[in-house]
Protein backbone atom coordinates (compact mmCIF):
# COMPACT_ATOMS: atom_id res chain seq x y z
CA UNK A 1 8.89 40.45 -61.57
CA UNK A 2 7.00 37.60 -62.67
CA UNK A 3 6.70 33.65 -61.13
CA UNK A 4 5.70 30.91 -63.06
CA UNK A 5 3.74 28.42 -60.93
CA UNK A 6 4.46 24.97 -61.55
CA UNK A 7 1.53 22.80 -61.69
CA UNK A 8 1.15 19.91 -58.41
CA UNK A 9 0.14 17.19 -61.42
CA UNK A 10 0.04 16.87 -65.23
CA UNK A 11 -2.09 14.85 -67.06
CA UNK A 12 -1.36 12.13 -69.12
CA UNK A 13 -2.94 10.09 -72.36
CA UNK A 14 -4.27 7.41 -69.68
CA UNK A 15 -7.55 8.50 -68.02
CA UNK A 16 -7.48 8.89 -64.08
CA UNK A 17 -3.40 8.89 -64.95
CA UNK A 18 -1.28 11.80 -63.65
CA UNK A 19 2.79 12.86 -63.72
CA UNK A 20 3.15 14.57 -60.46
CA UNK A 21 5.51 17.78 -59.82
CA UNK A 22 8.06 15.26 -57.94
CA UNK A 23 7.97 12.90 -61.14
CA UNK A 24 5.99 10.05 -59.61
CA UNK A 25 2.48 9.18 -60.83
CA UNK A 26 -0.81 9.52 -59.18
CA UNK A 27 -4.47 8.24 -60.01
CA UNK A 28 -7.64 9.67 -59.08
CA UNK A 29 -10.87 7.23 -58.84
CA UNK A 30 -14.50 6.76 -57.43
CA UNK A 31 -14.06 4.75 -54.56
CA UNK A 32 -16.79 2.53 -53.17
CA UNK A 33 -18.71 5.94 -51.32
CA UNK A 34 -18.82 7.51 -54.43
CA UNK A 35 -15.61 9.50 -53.47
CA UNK A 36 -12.64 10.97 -55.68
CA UNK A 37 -9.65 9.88 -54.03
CA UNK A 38 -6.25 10.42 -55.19
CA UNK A 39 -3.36 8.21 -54.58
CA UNK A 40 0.17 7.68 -55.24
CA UNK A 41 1.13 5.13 -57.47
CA UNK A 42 5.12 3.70 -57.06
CA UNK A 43 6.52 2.75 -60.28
CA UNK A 44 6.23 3.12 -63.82
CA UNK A 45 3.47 4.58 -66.11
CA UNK A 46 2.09 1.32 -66.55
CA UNK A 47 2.16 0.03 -63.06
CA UNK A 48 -0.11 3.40 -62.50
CA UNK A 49 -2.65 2.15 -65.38
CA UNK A 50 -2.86 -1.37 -63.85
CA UNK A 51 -3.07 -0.31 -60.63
CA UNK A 52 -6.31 2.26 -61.38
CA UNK A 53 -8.03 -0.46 -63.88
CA UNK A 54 -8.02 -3.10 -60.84
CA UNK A 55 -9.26 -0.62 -58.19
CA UNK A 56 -12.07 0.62 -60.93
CA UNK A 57 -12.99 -3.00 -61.84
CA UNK A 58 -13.25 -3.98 -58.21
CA UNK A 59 -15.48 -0.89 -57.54
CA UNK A 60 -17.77 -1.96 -60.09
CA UNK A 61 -17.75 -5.69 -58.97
CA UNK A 62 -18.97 -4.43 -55.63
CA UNK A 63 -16.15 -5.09 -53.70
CA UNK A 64 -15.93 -2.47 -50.82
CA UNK A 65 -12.60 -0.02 -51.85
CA UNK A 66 -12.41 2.79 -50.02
CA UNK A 67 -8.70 3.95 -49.50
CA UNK A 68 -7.78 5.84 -46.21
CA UNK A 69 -5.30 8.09 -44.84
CA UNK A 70 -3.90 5.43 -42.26
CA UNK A 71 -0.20 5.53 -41.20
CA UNK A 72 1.42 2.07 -41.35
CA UNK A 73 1.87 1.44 -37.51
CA UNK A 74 -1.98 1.81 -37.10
CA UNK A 75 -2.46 0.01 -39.93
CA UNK A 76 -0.32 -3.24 -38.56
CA UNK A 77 -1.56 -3.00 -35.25
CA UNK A 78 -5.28 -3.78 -36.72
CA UNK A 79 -4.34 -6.46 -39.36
CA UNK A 80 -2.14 -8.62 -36.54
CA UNK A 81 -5.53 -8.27 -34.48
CA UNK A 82 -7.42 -10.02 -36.49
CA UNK A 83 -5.53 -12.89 -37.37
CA UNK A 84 -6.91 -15.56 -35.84
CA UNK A 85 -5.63 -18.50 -37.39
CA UNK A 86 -1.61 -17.90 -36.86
CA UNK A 87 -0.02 -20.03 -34.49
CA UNK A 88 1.23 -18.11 -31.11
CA UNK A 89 4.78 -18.12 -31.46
CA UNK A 90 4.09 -16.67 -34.82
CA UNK A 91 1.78 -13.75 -33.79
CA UNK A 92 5.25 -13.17 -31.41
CA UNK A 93 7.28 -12.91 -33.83
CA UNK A 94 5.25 -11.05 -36.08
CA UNK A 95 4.80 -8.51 -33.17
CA UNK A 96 8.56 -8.56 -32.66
CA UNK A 97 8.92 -7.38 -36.15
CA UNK A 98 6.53 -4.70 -36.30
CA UNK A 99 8.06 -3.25 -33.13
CA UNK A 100 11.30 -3.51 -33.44
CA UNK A 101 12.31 -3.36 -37.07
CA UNK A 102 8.97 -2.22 -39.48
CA UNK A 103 7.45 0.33 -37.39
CA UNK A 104 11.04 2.49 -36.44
CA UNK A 105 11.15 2.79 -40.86
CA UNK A 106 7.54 3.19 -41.58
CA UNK A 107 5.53 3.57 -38.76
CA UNK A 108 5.01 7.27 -39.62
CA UNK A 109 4.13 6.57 -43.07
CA UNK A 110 1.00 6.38 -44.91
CA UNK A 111 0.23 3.22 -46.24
CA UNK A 112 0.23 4.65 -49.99
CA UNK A 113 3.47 6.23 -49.29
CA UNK A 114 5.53 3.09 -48.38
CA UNK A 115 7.35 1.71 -51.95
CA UNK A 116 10.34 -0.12 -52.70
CA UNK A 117 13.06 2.13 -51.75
CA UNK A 118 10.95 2.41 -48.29
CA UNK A 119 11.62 -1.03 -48.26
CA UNK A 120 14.90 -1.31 -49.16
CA UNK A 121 15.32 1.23 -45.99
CA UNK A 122 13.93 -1.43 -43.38
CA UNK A 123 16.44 -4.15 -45.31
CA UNK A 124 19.43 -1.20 -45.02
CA UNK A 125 18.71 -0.53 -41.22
CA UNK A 126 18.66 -4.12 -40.52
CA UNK A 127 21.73 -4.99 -41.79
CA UNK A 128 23.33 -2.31 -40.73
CA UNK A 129 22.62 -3.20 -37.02
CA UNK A 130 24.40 -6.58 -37.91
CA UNK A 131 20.79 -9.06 -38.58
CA UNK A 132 21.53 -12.09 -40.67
CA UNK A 133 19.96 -12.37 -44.04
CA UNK A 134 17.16 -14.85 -42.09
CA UNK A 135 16.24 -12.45 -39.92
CA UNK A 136 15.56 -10.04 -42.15
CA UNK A 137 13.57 -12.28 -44.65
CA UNK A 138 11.46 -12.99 -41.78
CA UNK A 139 10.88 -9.54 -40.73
CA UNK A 140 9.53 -9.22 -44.32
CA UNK A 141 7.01 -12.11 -44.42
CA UNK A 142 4.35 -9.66 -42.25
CA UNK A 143 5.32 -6.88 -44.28
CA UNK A 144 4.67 -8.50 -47.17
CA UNK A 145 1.36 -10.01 -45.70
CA UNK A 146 0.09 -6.45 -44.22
CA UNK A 147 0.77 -4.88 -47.79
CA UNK A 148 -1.05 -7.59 -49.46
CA UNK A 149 -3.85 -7.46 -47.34
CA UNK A 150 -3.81 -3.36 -47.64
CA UNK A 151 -3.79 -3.86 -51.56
CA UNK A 152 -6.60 -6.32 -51.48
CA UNK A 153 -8.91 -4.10 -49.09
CA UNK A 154 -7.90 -1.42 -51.99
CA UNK A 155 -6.62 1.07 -49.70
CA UNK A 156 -3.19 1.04 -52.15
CA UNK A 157 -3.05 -0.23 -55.98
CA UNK A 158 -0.51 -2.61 -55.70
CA UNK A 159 1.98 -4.22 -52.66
CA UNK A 160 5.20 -2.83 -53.33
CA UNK A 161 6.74 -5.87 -52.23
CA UNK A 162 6.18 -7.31 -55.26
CA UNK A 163 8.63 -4.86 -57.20
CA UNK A 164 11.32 -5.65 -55.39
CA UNK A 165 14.16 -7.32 -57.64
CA UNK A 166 15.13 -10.79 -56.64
CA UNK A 167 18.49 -9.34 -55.72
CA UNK A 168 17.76 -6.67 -52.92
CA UNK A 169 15.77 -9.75 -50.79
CA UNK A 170 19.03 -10.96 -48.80
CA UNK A 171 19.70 -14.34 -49.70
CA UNK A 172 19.80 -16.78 -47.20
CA UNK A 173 22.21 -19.47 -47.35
CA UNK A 174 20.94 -22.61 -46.67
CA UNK A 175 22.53 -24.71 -43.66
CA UNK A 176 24.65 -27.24 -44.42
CA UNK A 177 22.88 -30.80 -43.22
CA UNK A 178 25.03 -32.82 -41.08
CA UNK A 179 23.91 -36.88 -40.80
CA UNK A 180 25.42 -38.80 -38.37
CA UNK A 181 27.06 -42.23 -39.00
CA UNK A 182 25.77 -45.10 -37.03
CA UNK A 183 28.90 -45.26 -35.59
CA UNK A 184 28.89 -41.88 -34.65
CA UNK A 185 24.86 -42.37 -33.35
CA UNK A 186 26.44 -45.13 -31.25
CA UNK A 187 29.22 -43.17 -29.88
CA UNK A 188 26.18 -39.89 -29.52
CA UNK A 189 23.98 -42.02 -27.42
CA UNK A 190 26.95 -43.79 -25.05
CA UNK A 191 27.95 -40.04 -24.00
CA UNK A 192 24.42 -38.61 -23.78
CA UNK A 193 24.12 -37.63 -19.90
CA UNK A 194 21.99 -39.96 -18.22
CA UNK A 195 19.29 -37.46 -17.54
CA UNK A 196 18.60 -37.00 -21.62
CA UNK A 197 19.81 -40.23 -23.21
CA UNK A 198 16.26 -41.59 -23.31
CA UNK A 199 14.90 -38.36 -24.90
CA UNK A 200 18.42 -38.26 -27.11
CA UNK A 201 17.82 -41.83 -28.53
CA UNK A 202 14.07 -41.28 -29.01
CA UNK A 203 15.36 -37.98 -31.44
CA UNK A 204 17.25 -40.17 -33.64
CA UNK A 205 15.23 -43.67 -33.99
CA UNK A 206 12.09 -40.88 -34.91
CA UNK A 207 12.75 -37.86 -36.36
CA UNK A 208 10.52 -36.17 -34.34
CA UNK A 209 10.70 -32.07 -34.14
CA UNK A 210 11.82 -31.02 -30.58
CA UNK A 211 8.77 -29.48 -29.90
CA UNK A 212 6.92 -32.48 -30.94
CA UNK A 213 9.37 -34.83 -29.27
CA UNK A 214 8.47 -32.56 -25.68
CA UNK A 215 5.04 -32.99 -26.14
CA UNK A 216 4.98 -36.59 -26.21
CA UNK A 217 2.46 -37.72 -23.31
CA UNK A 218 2.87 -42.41 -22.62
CA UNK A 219 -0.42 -42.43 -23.92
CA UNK A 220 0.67 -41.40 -26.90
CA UNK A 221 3.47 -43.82 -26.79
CA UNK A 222 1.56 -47.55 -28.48
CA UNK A 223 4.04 -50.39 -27.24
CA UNK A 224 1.38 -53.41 -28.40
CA UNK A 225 1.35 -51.67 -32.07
CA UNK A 226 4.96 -50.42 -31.78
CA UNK A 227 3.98 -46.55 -33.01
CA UNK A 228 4.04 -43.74 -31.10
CA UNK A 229 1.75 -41.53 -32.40
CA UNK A 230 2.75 -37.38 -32.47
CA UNK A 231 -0.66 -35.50 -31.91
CA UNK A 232 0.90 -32.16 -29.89
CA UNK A 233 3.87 -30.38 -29.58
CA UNK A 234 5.39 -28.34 -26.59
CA UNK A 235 5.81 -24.89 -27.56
CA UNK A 236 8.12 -22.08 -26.32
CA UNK A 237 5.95 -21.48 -22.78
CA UNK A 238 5.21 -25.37 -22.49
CA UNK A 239 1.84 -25.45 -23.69
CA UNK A 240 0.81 -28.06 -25.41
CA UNK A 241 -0.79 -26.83 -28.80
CA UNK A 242 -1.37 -28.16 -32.47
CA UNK A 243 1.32 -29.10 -34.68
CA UNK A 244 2.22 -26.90 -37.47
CA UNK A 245 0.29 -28.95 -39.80
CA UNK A 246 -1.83 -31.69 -40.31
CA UNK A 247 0.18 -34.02 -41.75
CA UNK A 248 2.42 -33.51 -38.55
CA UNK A 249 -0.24 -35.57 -36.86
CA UNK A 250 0.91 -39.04 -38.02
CA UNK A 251 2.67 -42.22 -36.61
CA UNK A 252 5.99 -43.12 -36.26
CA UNK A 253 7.55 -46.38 -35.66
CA UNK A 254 8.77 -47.96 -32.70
CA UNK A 255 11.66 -49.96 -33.07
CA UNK A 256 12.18 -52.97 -30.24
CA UNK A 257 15.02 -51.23 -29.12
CA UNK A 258 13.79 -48.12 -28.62
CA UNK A 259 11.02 -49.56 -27.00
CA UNK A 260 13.46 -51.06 -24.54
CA UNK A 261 15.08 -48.08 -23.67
CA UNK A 262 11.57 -46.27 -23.38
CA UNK A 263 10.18 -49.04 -20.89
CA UNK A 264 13.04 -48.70 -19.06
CA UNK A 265 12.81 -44.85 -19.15
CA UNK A 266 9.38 -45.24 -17.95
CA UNK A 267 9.47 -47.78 -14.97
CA UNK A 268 12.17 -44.88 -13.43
CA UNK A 269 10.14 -41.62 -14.01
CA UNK A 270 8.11 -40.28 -11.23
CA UNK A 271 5.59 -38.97 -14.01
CA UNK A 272 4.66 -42.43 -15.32
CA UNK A 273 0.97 -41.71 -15.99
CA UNK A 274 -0.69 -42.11 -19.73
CA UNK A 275 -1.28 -38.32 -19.16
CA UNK A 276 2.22 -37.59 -18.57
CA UNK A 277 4.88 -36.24 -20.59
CA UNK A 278 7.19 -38.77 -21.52
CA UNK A 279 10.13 -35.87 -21.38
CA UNK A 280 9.16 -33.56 -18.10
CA UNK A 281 11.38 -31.34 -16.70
CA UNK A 282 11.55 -32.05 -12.54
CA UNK A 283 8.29 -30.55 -12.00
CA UNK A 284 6.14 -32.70 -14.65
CA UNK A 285 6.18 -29.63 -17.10
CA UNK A 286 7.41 -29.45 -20.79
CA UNK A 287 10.91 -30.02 -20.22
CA UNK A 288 12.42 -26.83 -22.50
CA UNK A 289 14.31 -26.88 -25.78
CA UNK A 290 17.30 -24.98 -24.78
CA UNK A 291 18.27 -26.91 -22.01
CA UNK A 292 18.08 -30.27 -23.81
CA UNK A 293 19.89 -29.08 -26.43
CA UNK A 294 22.56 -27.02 -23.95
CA UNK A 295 22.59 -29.58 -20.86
CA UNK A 296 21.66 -32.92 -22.65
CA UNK A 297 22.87 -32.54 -27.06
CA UNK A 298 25.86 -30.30 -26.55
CA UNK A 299 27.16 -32.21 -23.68
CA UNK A 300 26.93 -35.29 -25.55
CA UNK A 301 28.87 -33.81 -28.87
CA UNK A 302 31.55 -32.62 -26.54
CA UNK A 303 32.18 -36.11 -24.64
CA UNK A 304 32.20 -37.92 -27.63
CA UNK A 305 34.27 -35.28 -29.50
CA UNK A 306 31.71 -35.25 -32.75
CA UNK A 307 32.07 -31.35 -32.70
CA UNK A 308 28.92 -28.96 -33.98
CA UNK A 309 25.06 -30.53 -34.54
CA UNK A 310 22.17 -28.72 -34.73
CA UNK A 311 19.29 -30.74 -32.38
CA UNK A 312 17.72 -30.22 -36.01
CA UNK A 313 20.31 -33.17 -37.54
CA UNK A 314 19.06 -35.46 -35.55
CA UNK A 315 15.99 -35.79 -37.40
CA UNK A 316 18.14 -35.38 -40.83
CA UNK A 317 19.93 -38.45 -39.30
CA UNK A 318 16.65 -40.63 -38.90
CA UNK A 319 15.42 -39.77 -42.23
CA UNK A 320 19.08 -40.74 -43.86
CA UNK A 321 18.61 -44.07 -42.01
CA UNK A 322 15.42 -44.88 -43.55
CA UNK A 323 16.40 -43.72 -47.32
CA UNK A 324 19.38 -46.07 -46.80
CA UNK A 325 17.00 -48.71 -46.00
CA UNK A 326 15.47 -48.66 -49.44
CA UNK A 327 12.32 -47.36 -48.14
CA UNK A 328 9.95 -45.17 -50.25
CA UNK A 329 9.58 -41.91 -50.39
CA UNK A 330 5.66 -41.55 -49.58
CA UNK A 331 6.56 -44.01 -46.90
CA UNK A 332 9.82 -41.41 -45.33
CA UNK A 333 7.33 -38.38 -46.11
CA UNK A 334 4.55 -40.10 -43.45
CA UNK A 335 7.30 -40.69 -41.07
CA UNK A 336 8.72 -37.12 -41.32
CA UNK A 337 5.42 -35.48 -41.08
CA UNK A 338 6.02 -33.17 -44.53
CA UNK A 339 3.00 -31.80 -46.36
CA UNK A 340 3.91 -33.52 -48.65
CA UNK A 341 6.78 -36.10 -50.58
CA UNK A 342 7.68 -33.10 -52.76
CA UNK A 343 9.16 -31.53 -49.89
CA UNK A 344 10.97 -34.93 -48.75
CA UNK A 345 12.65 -35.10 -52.04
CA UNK A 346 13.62 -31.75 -52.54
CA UNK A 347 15.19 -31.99 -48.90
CA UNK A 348 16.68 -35.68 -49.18
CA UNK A 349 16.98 -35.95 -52.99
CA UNK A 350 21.18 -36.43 -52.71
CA UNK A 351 20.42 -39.04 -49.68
CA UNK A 352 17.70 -41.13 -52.71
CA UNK A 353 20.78 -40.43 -55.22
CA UNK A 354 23.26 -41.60 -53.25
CA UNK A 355 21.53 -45.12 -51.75
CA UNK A 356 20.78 -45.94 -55.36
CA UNK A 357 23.77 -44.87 -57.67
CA UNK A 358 26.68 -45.13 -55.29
CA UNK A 359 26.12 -49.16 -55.04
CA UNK A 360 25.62 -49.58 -58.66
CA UNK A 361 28.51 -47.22 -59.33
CA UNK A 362 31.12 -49.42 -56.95
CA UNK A 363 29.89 -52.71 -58.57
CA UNK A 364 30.27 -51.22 -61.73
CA UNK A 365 34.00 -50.10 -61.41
CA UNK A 366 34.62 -53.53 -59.84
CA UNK A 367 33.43 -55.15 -62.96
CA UNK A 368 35.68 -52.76 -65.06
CA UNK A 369 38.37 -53.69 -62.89
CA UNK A 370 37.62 -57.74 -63.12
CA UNK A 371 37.13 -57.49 -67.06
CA UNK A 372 40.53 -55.89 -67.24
CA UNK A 373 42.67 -58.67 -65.33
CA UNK A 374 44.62 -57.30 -61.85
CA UNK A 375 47.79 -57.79 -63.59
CA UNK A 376 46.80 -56.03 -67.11
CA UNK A 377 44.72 -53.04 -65.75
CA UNK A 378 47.28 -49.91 -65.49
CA UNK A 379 45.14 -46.27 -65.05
CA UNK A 380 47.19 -43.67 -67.17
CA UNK A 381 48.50 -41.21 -64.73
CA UNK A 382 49.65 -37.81 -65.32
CA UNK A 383 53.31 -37.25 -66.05
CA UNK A 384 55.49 -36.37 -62.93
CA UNK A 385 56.51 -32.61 -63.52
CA UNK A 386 59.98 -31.66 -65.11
């Protein structure tokens, strides 16, 4: 009785190009030592081609390619240790992800074995443990970042991110913006508890990120030039580090009136000192975010029965208050600390739309109405129903 063997890999009309037994393609090339390696490509026939031209062309640019057996959860550990220019909380959360969500999918994997349906595994497993579509697009930033950097290095052709359809990354919804009224600030700031009504009032007449708003020190705080001028923010332990960006460096205006309140603020703290935090928590520290918005926000909202605001709306709120002042968008982009007015107006373009059409609109609809006569002007109505 005879067998017929069935061979691991066929070849194919592309050089280096081969149809494995299991119907996925695989590439062999001279890596940087002078080595044959083989590896797995994901994807069609002509991802495999691409994906062996680039690792030859980088070979013979000099570039150091030399592809290695390493399983994913080595692989991560290494990359997130050499980052050294991510912010703390975001080396946490990174490390949160690995642990808990990447490295219990493909931990055990080699790195030229992960694709898109190993992918679409860590998405599946997520969801099915009940995370929100945010959490898991966040949990795939570092996987996307690891993969890129394990493509570039040339240890696999391609990041398989990248062939993911625009329909299996969960969609994330984005949060509807709530602005407050300025009778509704007024009514916000009269039920603030005493303890946060300086630090609530100071949120809305700045805009100020909480963590930049904690990190405020009174030297920071310029009453003769009526800024105060955001340099640090308070992170999630109460240190005071960079902001996100360097346009988050910038300063804000100081209205007289919140001036007043912050004199008055300041004359009855017992940490009073330029050095000081303007917002401490009873020990001098950086007072945290959870308890202003718990004990000081929420309590507000509930005495003054405005229901649900994020701490975040407070800054929509001061940004709304200066686009319905007529003022510029360069100008609102300073204050706001973006990276730049594109972001403003793709965040705040119906606030722009609004201060300048809905004006024109009423004035024009009044001049409709006055051209018309009171007594002659009858709108057709729809015909009451049978």
């Amino acid at each position: 009785m005879s067998t017929t063997t069935v061979p691991r890999r066929t070849k194919t009309k592309a050089i280096g190009v081969y149809r494995s037994s299991s119907g996925r393609y695989e590439i062999n090339f001279r890596d940087s030592d002078g080595r044959l390696r083989w590896q797995t490509v994901p994807g069609s026939f002509e991802e495999a081609k691409a994906a062996r031209a680039a690792l030859v062309g980088r070979v013979k640019k000099g570039e150091r390619v030399a592809p290695t057996k390493q399983r994913f959860a080595e692989y991560a550990v290494a990359w997130l240790a050499a980052q050294q220019n991510i912010r703390p909380r975001t080396r946490e959360v990174y490390e949160g992800a690995i642990r808990l969500h990447l490295n219990p999918v493909l931990g055990s994997l080699k790195l030229s074995e992960i694709d898109e349906e190993a992918i679409l595994g860590v998405i599946a497993r997520m969801q099915r443990n009940g995370r929100k579509a945010w959490t898991v697009r966040s949990v795939l930033t570092p996987l996307g970042r690891i993969l890129g950097h394990a493509a570039r290095q040339g240890i696999i052709g391609s990041n398989p991110m990248h062939r993911l359809e625009r329909g299996e990354r969960p969609r994330v919804e984005r949060r509807e913006m709530r602005i407050l009224g300025r009778e509704e600030i007024g009514q916000l700031l009269d039920a603030a508890p005493a303890r946060y009504h300086a630090t609530i009032t100071t949120a809305v007449m700045t805009g100020m990120r909480v963590g930049e708003l904690l990190g405020v020190t009174w030297e920071d705080v310029d009453f003769a030039a009526s800024v105060i001028r955001v340099r640090r923010q308070a992170d999630r332990k109460g240190q005071l580090v960079e902001p996100k960006t360097p346009q988050a460096k910038r300063e804000i205006v100081l209205a007289p009136a919140l001036a007043k309140v912050l004199r008055e603020h300041r004359m009855a703290s017992r940490f009073k000192a330029d050095g000081d935090l303007v917002f401490p928590s009873s020990t001098g520290r950086a007072l945290g975010a959870r308890n202003l918005t718990r004990r000081g926000l929420d309590k507000a909202l509930e005495r003054a029965g405005l229901g649900k605001l994020r701490f975040h709306d407070l800054r929509h709120t001061f940004a709304s208050l200066l686009v319905a002042e007529g003022l510029n968008v360069v100008f609102v982009s300073r204050q706001m600390g973006h990276s730049s007015p594109d972001i403003t107006l793709r965040v705040y373009s119906h606030l722009w739309d609004h201060a300048e059409h809905a004006g024109k609109a009423r004035a024009a609809l009044d001049a409709v109405y006055a051209a018309a006569g009171a007594s002659s002007f009858h709108p057709v109505l729809p015909a009451p129903l049978a």
